[in-house]
Protein backbone atom coordinates (compact mmCIF):
# COMPACT_ATOMS: atom_id res chain seq x y z
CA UNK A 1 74.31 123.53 63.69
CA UNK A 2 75.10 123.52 67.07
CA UNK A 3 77.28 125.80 69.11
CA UNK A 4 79.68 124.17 71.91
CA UNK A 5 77.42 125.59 74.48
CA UNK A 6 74.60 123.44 72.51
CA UNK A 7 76.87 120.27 72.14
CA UNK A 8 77.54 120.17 75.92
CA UNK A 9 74.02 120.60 77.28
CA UNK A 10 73.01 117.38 74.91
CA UNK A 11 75.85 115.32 75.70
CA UNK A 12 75.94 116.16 79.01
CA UNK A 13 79.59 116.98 79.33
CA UNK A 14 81.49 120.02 80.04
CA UNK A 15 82.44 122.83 77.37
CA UNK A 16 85.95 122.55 79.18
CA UNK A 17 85.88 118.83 77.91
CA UNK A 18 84.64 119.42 74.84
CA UNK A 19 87.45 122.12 74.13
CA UNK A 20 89.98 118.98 75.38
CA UNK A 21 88.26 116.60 72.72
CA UNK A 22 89.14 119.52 70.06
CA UNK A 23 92.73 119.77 71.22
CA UNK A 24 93.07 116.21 71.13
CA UNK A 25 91.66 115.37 67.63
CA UNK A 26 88.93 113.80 68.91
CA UNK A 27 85.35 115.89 68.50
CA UNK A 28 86.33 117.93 65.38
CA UNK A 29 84.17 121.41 65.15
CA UNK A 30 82.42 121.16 61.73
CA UNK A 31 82.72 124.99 61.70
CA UNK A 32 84.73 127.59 63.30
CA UNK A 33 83.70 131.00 62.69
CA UNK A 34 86.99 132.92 61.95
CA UNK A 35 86.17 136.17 63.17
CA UNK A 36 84.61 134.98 66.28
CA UNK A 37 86.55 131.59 67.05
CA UNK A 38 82.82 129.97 67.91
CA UNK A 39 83.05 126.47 67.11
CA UNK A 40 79.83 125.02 65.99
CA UNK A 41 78.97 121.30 65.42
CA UNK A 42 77.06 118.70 63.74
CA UNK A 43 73.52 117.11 65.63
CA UNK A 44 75.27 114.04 64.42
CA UNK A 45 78.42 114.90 66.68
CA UNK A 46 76.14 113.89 69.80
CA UNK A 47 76.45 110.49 69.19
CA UNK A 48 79.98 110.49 68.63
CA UNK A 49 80.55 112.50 72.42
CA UNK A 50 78.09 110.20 74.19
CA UNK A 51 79.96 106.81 72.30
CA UNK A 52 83.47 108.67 73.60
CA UNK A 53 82.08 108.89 77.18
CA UNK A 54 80.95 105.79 76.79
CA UNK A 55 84.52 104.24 75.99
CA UNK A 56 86.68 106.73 78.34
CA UNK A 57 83.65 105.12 81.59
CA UNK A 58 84.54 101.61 80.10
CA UNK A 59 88.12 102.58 81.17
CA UNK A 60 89.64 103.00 77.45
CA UNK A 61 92.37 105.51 76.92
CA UNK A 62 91.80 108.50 75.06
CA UNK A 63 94.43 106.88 71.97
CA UNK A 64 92.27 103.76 72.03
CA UNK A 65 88.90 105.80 71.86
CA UNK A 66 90.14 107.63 68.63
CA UNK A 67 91.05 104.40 67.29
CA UNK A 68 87.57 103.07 67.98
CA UNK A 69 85.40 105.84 66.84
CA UNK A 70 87.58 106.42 63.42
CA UNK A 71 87.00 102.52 63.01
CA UNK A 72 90.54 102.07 62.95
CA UNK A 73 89.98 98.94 65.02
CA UNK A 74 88.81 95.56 63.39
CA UNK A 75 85.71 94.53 65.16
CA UNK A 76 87.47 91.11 66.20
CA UNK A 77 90.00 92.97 68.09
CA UNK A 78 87.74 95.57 69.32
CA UNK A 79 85.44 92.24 70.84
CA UNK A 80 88.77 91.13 72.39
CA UNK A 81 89.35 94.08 74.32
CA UNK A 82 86.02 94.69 75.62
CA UNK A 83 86.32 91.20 76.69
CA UNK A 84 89.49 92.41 78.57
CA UNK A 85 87.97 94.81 79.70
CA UNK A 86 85.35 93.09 81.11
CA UNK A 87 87.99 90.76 82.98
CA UNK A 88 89.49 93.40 84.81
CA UNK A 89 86.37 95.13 85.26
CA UNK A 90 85.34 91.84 87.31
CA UNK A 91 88.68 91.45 88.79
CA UNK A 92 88.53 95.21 90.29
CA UNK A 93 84.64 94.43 91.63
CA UNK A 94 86.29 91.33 93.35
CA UNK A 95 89.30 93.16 95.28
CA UNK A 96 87.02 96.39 96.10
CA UNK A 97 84.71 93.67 97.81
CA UNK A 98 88.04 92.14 99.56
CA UNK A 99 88.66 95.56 101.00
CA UNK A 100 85.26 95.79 101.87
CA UNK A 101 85.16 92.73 103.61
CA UNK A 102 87.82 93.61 105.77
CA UNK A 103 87.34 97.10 106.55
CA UNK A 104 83.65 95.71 108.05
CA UNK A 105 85.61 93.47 109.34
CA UNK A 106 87.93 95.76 111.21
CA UNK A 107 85.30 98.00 112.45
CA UNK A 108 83.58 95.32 114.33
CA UNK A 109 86.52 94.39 115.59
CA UNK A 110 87.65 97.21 116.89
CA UNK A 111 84.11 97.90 118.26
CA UNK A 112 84.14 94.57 120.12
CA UNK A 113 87.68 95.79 121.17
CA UNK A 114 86.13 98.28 122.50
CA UNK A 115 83.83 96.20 124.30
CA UNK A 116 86.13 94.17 125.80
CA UNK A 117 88.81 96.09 126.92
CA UNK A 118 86.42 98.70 129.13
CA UNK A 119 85.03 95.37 130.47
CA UNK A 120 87.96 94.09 131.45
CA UNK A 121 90.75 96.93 131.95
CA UNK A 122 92.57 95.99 134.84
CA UNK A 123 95.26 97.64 136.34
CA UNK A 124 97.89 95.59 138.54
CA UNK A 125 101.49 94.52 138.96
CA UNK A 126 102.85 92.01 136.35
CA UNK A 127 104.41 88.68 137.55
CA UNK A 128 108.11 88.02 136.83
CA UNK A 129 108.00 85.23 134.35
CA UNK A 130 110.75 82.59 133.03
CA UNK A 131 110.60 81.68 129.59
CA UNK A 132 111.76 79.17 127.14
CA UNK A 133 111.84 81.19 123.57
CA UNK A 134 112.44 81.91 119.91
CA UNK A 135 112.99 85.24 119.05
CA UNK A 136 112.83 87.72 115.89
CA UNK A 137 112.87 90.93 114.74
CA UNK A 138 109.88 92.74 112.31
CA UNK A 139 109.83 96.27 110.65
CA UNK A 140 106.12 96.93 111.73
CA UNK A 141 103.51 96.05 113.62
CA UNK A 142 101.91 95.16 110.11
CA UNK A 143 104.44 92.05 109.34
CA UNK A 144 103.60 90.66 113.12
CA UNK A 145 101.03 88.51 112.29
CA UNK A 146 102.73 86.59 109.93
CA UNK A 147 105.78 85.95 111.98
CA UNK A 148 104.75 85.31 115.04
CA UNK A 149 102.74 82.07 114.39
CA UNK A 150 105.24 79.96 112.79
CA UNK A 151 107.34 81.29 115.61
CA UNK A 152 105.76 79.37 117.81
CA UNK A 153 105.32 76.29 115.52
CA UNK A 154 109.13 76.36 115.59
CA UNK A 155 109.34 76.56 119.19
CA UNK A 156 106.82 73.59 119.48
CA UNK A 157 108.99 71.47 117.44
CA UNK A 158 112.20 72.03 118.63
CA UNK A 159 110.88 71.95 122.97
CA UNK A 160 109.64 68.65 121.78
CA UNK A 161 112.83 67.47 120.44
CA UNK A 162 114.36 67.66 123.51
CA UNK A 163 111.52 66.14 125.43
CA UNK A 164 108.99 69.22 126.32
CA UNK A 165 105.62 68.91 125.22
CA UNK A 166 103.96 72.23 124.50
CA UNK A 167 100.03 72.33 125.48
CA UNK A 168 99.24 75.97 126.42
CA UNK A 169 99.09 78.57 123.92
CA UNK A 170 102.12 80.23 125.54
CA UNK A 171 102.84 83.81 125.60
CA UNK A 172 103.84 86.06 123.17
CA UNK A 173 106.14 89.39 123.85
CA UNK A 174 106.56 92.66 121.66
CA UNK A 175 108.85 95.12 121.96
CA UNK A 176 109.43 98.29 120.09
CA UNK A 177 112.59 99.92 119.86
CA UNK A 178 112.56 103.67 121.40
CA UNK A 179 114.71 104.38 117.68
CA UNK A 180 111.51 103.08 115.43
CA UNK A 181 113.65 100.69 114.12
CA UNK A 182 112.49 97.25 114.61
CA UNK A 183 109.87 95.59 116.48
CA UNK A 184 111.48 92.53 118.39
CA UNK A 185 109.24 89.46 119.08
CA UNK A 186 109.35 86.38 120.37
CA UNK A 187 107.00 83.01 120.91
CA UNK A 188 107.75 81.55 124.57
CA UNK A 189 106.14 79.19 126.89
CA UNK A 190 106.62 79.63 130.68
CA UNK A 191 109.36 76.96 131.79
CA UNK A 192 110.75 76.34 135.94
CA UNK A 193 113.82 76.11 137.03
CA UNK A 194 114.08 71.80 135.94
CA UNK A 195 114.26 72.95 132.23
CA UNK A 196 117.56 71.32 130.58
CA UNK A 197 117.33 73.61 127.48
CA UNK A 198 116.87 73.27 123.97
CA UNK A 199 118.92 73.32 120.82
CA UNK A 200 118.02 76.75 119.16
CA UNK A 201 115.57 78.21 122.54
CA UNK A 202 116.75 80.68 124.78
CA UNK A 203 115.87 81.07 128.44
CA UNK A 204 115.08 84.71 129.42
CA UNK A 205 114.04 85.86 132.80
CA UNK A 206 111.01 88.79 132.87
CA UNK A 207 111.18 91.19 135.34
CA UNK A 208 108.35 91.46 137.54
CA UNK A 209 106.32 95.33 136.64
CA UNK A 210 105.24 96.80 139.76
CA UNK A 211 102.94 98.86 137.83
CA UNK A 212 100.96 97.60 134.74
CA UNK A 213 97.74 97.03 132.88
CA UNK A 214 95.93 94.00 131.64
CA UNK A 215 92.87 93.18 129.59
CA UNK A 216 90.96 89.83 128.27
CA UNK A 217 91.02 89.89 124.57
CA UNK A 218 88.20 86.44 123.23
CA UNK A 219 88.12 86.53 119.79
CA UNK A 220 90.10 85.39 116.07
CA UNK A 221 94.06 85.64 116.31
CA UNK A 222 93.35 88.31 113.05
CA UNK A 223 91.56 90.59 115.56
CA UNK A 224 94.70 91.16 118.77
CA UNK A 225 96.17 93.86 116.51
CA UNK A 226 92.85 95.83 116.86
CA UNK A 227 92.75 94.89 120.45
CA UNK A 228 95.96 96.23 121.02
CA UNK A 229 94.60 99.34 119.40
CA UNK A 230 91.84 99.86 121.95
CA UNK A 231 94.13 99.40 124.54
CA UNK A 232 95.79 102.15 124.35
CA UNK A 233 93.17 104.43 123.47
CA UNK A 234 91.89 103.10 127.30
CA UNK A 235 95.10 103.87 128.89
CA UNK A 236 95.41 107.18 127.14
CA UNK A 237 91.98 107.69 128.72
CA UNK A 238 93.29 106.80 132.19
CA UNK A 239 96.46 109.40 131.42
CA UNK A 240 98.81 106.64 130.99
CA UNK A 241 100.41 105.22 128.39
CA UNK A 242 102.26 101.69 127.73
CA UNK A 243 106.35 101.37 127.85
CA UNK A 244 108.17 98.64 127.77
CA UNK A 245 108.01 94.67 126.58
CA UNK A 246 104.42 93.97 126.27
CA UNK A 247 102.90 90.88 126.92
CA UNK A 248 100.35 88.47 125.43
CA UNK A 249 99.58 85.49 127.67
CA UNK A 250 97.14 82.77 126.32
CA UNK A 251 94.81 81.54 128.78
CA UNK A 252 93.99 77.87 128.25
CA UNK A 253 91.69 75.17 129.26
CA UNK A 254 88.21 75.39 130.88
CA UNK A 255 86.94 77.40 132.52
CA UNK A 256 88.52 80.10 130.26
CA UNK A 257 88.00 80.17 126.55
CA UNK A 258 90.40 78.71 124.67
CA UNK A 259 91.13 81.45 122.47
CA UNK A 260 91.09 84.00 125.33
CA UNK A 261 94.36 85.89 125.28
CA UNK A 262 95.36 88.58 127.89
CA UNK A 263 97.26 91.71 126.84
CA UNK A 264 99.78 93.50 129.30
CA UNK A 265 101.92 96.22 129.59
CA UNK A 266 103.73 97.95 132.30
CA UNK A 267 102.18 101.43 132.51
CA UNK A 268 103.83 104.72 133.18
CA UNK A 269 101.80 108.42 133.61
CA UNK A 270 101.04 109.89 130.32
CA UNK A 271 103.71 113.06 129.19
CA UNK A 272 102.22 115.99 129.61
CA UNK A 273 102.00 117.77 125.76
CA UNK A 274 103.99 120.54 125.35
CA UNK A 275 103.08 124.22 125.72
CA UNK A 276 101.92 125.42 122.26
């Protein structure tokens, strides 16, 4: 016989667990001494902990384990749920590499972020700018990306209804609302004064920024969120900090790359924290 110190040593498991197994109908004592309360156990017994390890690492619930070591399953149906099993053992591998993917992903990006924006931080006054747009409102900076693009599209289509071929990239503008509520973007192009408008575009005159910040962002569209990022961990090493509609100009045509956006912001000095 074995006592539960013995059991747990050879199965490798805890005498906590094993005391859970008890509770739980599972691992059945062959003996319990009644003036002591030891429990001691079968050699055999090891098998049967190892085989529930086995099932409760394969993802099984403890109910389904019972059911599998009493042989209270058929062996077809137990083949058809290992096979289950299996599938969403394969389908887990496949997402966990997914987020793998893109968390490599993101820390490149942010280190050629990095990169970029201490090669490039500029500070200087932003241009007033007139612009033919589409605007919309998001709930975070998250749901961005998937709005702004079509955006644009939309713009595209409907400048070139009324006669205005679109070939820059354009600029993009982001605002957040002091409240946290909504982020409100919009997909522009710069237009002069000859523009005759545009069912569904509004015009919108920028104010000229005495005082802003700028840097050259080359890389995947996926990546200007992490750009953005770096940015303001640069200005927040400068002691400023962005306020304000920010911008995001694409720079088109050679020389410049074609995916080559710049990122500005008007700049203000950074609060001071306050006194613990």
């Amino acid at each position: 016989m074995l006592s539960i110190g013995d059991l747990a040593r050879h199965a490798r498991v805890s005498v906590r667990m094993l005391r859970h197994y008890d509770a739980e109908g599972l691992v059945r004592p062959q003996h319990v001494d009644p003036s002591t309360g030891y429990r001691w156990y079968s050699a055999s017994q090891v098998g049967r902990v190892n085989a529930l390890v086995a099932l409760k690492e394969l993802g099984f619930t403890l109910a389904q384990c019972r059911a599998i070591l009493d042989e209270e399953v058929p062996a077809e149906r137990l083949h058809r749920m290992l096979r289950t099993r299996h599938a969403e053992l394969e389908q887990r591998i496949e997402t966990d590499t997914r987020r793998l993917q893109e968390v490599g992903r993101r820390l490149r990006s942010i280190e050629r972020g990095l990169t970029m924006t201490n090669d490039t931080l500029e500070f200087k006054p932003l241009p007033a700018l007139r612009l033919a747009q589409i605007a919309a409102q998001v709930n975070d900076t998250t749901e961005i990306g998937h709005a702004i693009a079509p955006l644009f599209e939309t713009l595209k289509d409907r400048l070139a209804a009324a006669g205005v071929a679109v070939e820059s990239g354009g600029v993009r503008t982001y605002y957040g609302r002091p409240d946290g509520s909504k982020i409100d973007i919009a997909a522009a192009v710069p237009i002069g004064e000859e523009f005759g408008g545009a069912e569904g575009v509004e015009v919108v005159d920028l104010p000229a920024e005495a005082r802003g910040a700028a840097v050259i962002h080359r890389g995947p569209a996926a990546e200007i969120a992490d750009a953005w990022s770096t940015f303001d961990v640069a200005l927040e090493e400068h002691g400023l900090t962005s306020h304000g509609l920010h911008r995001q100009v694409h720079l088109d045509g050679p020389p410049n790359d074609p995916r080559a956006v710049e990122l500005q912001c008007p700049v203000r000095e950074h609060p001071c924290p306050a006194p613990d």
